[in-house]
Each structure stands twice: as C-alpha cells, then as structure tokens.
Protein backbone atom coordinates (compact mmCIF):
# COMPACT_ATOMS: atom_id res chain seq x y z
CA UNK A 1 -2.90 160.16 -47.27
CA UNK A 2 -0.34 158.18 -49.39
CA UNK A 3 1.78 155.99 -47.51
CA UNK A 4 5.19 156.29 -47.43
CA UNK A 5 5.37 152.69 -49.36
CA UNK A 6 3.24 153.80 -51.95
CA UNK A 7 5.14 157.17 -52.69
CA UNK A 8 8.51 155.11 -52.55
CA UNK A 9 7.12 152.95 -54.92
CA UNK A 10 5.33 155.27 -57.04
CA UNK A 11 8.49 157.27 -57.34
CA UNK A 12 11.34 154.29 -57.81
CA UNK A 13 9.64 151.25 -60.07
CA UNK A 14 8.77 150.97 -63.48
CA UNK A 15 8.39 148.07 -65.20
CA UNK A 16 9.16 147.39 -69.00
CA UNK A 17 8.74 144.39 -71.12
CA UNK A 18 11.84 142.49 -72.65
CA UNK A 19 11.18 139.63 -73.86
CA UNK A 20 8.97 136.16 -73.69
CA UNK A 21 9.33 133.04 -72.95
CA UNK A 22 6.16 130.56 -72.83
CA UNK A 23 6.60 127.72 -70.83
CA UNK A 24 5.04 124.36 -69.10
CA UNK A 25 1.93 124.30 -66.78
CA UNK A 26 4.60 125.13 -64.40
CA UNK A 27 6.12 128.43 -65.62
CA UNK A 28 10.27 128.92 -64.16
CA UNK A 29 12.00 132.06 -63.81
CA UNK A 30 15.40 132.64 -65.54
CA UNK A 31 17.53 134.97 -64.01
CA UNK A 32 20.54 136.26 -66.63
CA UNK A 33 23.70 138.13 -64.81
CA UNK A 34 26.31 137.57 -67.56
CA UNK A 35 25.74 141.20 -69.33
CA UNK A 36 22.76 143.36 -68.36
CA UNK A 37 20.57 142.02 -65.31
CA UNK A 38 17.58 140.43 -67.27
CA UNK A 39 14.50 138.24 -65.66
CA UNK A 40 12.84 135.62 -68.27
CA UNK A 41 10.03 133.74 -67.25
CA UNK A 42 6.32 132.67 -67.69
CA UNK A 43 4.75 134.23 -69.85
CA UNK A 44 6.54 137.06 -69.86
CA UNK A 45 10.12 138.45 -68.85
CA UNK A 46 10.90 142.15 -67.44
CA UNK A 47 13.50 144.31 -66.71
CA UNK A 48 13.94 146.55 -63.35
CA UNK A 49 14.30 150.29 -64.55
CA UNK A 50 14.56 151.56 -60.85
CA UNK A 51 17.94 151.27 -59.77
CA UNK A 52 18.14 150.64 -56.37
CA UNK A 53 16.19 147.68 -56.74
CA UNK A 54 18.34 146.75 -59.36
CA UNK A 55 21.27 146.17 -57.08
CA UNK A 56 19.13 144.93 -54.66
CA UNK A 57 17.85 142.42 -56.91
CA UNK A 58 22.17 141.87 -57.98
CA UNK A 59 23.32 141.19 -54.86
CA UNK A 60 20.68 139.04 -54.03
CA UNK A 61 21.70 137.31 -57.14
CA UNK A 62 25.55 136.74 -56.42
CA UNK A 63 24.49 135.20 -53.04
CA UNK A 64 21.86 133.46 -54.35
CA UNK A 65 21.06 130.51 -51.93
CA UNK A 66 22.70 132.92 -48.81
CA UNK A 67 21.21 134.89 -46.25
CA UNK A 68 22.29 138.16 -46.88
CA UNK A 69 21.61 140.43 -43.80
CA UNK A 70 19.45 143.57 -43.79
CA UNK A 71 22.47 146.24 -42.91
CA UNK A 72 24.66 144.97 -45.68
CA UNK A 73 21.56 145.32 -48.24
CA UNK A 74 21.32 149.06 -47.24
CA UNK A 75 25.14 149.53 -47.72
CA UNK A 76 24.97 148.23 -50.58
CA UNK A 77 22.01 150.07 -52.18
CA UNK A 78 23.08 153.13 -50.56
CA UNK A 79 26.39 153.27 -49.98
CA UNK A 80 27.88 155.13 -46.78
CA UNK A 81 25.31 157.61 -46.95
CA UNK A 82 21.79 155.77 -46.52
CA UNK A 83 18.58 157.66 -45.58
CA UNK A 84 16.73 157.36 -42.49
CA UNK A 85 14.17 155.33 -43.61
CA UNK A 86 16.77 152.80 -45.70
CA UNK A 87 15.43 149.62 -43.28
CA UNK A 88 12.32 149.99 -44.26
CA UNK A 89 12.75 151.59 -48.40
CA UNK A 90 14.45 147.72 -48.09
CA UNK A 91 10.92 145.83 -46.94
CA UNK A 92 9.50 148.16 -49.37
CA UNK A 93 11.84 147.19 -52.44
CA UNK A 94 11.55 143.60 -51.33
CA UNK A 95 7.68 143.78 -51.98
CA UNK A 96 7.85 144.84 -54.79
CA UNK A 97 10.45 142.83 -56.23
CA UNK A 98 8.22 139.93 -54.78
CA UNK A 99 5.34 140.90 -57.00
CA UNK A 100 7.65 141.60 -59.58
CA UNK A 101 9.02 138.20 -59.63
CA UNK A 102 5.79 136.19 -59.19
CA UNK A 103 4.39 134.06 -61.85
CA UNK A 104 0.77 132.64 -62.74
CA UNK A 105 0.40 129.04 -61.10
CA UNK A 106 3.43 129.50 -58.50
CA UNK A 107 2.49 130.91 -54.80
CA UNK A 108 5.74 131.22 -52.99
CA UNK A 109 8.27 134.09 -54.02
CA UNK A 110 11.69 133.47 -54.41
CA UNK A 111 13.16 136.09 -51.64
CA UNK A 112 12.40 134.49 -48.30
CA UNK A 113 13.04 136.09 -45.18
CA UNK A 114 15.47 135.10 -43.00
CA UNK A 115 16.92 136.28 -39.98
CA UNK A 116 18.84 138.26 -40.13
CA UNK A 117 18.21 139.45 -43.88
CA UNK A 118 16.53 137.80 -46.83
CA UNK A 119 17.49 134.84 -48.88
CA UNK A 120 17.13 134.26 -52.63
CA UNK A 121 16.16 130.31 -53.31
CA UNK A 122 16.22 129.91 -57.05
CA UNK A 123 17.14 126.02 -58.67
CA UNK A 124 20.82 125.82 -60.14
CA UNK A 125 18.96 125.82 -63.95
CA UNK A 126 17.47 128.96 -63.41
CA UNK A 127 20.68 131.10 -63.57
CA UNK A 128 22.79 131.49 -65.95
CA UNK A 129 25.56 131.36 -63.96
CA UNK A 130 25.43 127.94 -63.44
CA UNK A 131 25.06 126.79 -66.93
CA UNK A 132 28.16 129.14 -67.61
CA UNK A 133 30.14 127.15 -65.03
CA UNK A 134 28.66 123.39 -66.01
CA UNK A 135 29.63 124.49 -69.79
CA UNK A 136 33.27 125.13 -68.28
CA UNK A 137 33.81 122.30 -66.19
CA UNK A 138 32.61 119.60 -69.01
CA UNK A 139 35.15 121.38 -71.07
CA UNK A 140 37.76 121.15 -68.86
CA UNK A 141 37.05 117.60 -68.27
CA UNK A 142 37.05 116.61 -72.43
CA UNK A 143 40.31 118.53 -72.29
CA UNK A 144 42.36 116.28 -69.44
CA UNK A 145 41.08 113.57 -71.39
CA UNK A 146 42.31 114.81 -74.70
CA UNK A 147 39.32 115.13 -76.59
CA UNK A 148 39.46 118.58 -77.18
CA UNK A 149 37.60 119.05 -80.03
CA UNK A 150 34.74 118.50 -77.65
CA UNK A 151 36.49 120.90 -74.79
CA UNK A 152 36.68 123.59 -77.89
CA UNK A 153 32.61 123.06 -78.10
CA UNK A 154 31.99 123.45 -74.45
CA UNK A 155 34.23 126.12 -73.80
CA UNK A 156 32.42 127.88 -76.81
CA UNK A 157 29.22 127.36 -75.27
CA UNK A 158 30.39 128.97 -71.83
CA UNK A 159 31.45 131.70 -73.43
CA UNK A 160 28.39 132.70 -76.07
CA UNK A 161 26.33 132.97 -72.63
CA UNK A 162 27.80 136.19 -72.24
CA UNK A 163 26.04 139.08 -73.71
CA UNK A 164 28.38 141.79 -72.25
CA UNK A 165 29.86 142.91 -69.19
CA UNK A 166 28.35 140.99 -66.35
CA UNK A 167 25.51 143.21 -64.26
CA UNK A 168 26.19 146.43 -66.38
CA UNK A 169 25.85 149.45 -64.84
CA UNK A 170 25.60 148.13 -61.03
CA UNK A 171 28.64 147.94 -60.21
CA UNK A 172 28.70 151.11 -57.54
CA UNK A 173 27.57 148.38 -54.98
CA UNK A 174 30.88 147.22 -53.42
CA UNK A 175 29.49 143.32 -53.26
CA UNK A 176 28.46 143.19 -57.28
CA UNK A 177 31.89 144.81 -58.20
CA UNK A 178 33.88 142.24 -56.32
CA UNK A 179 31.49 139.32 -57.62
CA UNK A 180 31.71 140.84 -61.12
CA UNK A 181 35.91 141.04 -61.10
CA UNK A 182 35.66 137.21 -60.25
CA UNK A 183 33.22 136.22 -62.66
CA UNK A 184 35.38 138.22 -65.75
CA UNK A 185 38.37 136.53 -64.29
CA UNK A 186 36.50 133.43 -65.17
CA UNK A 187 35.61 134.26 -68.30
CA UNK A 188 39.45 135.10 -69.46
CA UNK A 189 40.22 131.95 -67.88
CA UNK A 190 38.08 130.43 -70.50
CA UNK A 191 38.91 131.92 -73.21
CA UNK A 192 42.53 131.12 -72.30
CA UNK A 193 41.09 127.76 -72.01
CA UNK A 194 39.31 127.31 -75.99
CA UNK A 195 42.79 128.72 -77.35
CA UNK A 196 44.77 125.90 -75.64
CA UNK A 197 42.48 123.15 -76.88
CA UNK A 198 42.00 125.15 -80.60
CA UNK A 199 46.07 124.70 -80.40
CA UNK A 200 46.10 120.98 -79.57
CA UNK A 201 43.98 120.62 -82.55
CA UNK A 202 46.40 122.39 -84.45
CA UNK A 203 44.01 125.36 -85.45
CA UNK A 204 46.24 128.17 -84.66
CA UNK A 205 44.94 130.60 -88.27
CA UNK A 206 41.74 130.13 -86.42
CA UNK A 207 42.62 131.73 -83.26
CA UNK A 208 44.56 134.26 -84.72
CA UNK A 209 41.77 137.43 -85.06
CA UNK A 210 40.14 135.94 -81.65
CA UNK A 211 43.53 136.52 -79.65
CA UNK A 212 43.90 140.03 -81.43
CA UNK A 213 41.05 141.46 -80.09
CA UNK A 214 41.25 139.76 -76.83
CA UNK A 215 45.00 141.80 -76.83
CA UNK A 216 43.44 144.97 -77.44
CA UNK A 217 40.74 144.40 -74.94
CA UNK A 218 43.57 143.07 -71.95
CA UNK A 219 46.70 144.42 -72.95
CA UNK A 220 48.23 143.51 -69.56
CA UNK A 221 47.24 139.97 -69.52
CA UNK A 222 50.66 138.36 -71.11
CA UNK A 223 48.66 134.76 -71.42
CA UNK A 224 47.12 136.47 -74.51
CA UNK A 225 49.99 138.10 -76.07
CA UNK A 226 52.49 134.52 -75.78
CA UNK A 227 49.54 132.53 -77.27
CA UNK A 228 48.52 135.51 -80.23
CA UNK A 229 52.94 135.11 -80.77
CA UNK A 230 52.44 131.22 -80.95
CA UNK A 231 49.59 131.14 -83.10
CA UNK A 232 51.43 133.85 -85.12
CA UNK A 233 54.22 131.97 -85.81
CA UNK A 234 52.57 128.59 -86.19
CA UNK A 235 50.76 129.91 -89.00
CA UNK A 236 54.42 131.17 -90.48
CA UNK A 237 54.21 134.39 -89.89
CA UNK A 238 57.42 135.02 -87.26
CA UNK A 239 58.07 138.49 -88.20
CA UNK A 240 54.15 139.27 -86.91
CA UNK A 241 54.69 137.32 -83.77
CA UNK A 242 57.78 139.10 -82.84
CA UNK A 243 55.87 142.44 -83.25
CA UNK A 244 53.30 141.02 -80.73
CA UNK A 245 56.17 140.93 -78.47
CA UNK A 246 57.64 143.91 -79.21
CA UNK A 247 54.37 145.69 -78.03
CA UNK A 248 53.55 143.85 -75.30
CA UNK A 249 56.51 144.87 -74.06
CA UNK A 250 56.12 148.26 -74.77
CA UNK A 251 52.96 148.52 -72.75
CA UNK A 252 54.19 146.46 -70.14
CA UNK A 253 56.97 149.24 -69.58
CA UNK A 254 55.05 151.94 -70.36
CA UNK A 255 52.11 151.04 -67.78
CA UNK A 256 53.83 149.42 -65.48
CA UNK A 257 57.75 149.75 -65.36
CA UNK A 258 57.88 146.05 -65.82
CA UNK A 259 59.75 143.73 -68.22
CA UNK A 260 57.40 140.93 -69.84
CA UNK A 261 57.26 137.58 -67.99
CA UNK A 262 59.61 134.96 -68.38
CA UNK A 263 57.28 132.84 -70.45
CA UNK A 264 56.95 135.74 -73.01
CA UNK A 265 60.77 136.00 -72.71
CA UNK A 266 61.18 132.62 -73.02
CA UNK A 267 58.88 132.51 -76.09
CA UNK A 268 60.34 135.53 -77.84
CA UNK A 269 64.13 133.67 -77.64
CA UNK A 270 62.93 130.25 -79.03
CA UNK A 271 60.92 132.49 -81.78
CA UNK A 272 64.49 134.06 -82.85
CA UNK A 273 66.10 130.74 -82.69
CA UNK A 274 63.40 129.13 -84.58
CA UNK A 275 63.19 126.89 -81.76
CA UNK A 276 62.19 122.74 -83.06
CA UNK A 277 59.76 122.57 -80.49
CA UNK A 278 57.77 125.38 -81.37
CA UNK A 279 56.63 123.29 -84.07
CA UNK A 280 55.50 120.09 -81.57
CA UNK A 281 52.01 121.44 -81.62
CA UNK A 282 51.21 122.06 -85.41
CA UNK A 283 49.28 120.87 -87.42
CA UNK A 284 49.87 117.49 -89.56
C-alpha cells in the first residue's frame, strides 16, 4: 500500500533544473529571495515547482536563523483552512525539502528541528539578502563620509541583486507578504539613496529617465517626484519639472484627497522663484 508520505509526495514535488554553479571540495548552497525563490548550489541549483513547499521553504527563509514553530508553518502553508493531516504533510514537506537541499560531501541539512518547530541555519554569505544589506550599509557609510562616488557604486550593487519582485508569487502566506513589504521598502529606500549621492556628484541628466520610471512605478511616493523636479530643473529644464508637480499633485488628489507634502510644496515655490539655492548642488 502507498503511504500516505509517498502519495503526498508523489502528488506535490517536482523538481526542475535552473541553473549551475560548480564549486570547491566543499560545495555551499545559495539561497536567492530578491525576485523568484531560486536555490544555487553544488553542482547543481533547482527550483521548487510544488507550491506549498515553496512557502514553506519562504518563510523558513525570512526567519532564517529562528525557530519557527510547527502551527504557524501550517497557517502559513494553508491558511485558515488546513487539512487534517497538515502536522504531518509539514514533516513530510520538510523531508523532502531536506533531500532537496542536500549536497555531495555535506551530511547535515540545513532545516534542523527544534522545539517547538524547525530552524533554518544557513551562513550570512549564502543569502542574498545579506549581501543586499552589506552592499547598502557600505554605501551609506561612503556617503556620511562624502565619498559618494563610491556610495553611488555600492548602492548600485544593492540594487542589481534584485531580479524582480522579492519571493514572486508567494505572497498568499501572511509572514512572506509582511517580510516582502519590508524588504521593497528597503529597496526604495535605496534607490532614494543612489539619487541623493548621483546629485552630490552633480549628475542630475543621469538620474533623470531612472526617477521617471521609478514615478510611474510609485506614483504615491513624493520622495521620487521632488527629486525627478530637482533633477529636472538642474538640468534646465523648469517648465518639465513643474509638470512633474503638476501631476503628482493630480494623483495625490485624485487617489487620495490629499495636497502634496510640504517638501514638494516647498520645492514647487522655490522652482517658480528660481530659487539661488536650487542651484547649490549643480554641477561645476
């Protein structure tokens, strides 16, 4: 008779080649959450194309290093509607995702159990998560010191780690969708970040198509629209940035009922007045 293991995992896991990535002696996993949930590692990576242990996989992932307890992996696989069996479908995913993640040479499996859940020990290297936030924080740091064209570099390297929207197409678990709207906070963060230090350097032209499309793609984010205006009218076009204003706060109104903030406000005024220290931060 087939077990109920087998026929859960008979029915739920495929595996399908991605990519490959030859190592050391000592082959390392590399676990990518910044677009589409991807493992790398040894000598050769794989994607999950059963859901469930997809998320499971996820939130594992954004509490990597935590214990995260058996009854919140089944609400979050499931939702409020779990089957009978969900305790054990978990064990069963679990084993599977063990022998999924296993590599030649290396014995122990990432997911340990813990009481009263499971725990996912991976080194800060191996996710790219962490190399997202070191890239970040050296920028940061160039940019209180004022060398910003190497805060422009860093920030650029943060940001070309993403290759979409972080853990596409999971985000029906309630854990991955909250991790996921702080991670893309992040991210605008940053790219708020590589337009301040692009402006120090006096390359506002340069930002110019960047900020447009980050408008279109945030249109309630003001941040973008007062720095597209400044870079607009840095680069002596003043008619353009007043535009930028003009629909900003159109949509602002429109989605909202709100007027724009009083930085945009204050922006659009000196703009009119052709303000002297709008000019402080171009270029010689």
């Amino acid at each position: 008779m087939t077990s109920f293991a087998d026929r859960l995992y008979e029915s739920a896991v495929s595996l399908k080649t991605v990519d490959r990535e030859h190592g050391g002696s000592t082959p390392r996993l590399r676990y990518q959450i910044m677009g589409p949930l991807r493992v790398l590692g040894g000598r050769e990576g794989s994607s999950i194309s059963a859901h469930k242990m997809e998320v499971l996989l996820a939130v594992l992932l954004t509490r990597a290093g935590q214990v995260v307890p058996l009854d919140q992996l089944v609400s979050e696989v499931w939702g409020g509607n779990p089957p009978l069996r969900a305790r054990a479908a978990v064990h069963v995913y679990v084993s599977q995702l063990r022998r999924f993640l296993s590599v030649p040479g290396r014995t122990e499996s990432p997911i340990v159990t813990k009481a009263p859940g499971y725990l996912l020990d991976i080194g800060s290297d191996e996710l790219d998560l962490e190399s997202f936030h070191s890239a970040v924080r050296r920028g940061r740091g160039f940019a209180t010191d004022g060398r910003h064209d190497l805060a422009t570099e860093s920030f650029h390297d943060a940001l070309l780690l993403w290759r979409g929207p972080a853990l596409e197409g999971l985000c029906d678990s309630p854990a991955i969708s909250a991790f996921v709207t702080w991670l893309e906070e992040i991210r605008l963060d940053c790219a708020e970040a590589v337009v301040e230090s692009s402006f120090a350097l006096g390359r506002h032209r340069d930002m110019v198509g960047f900020l447009r499309q980050l408008v279109a793609e945030h249109p309630l984010r003001e941040t973008f629209h007062r720095q597209l205006m400044l870079a607009l009218y840095r680069s002596e076009r003043q008619a353009d940035a007043l535009k930028v204003y003009a629909a900003a706060r159109q949509t602002l109104n429109r989605e909202l009922g709100l007027e724009p903030c009083r930085a945009l406000q204050h922006l659009h005024r000196a703009i009119l007045s052709d303000n002297d220290d709008l000019h402080a931060g171009e270029a010689a």
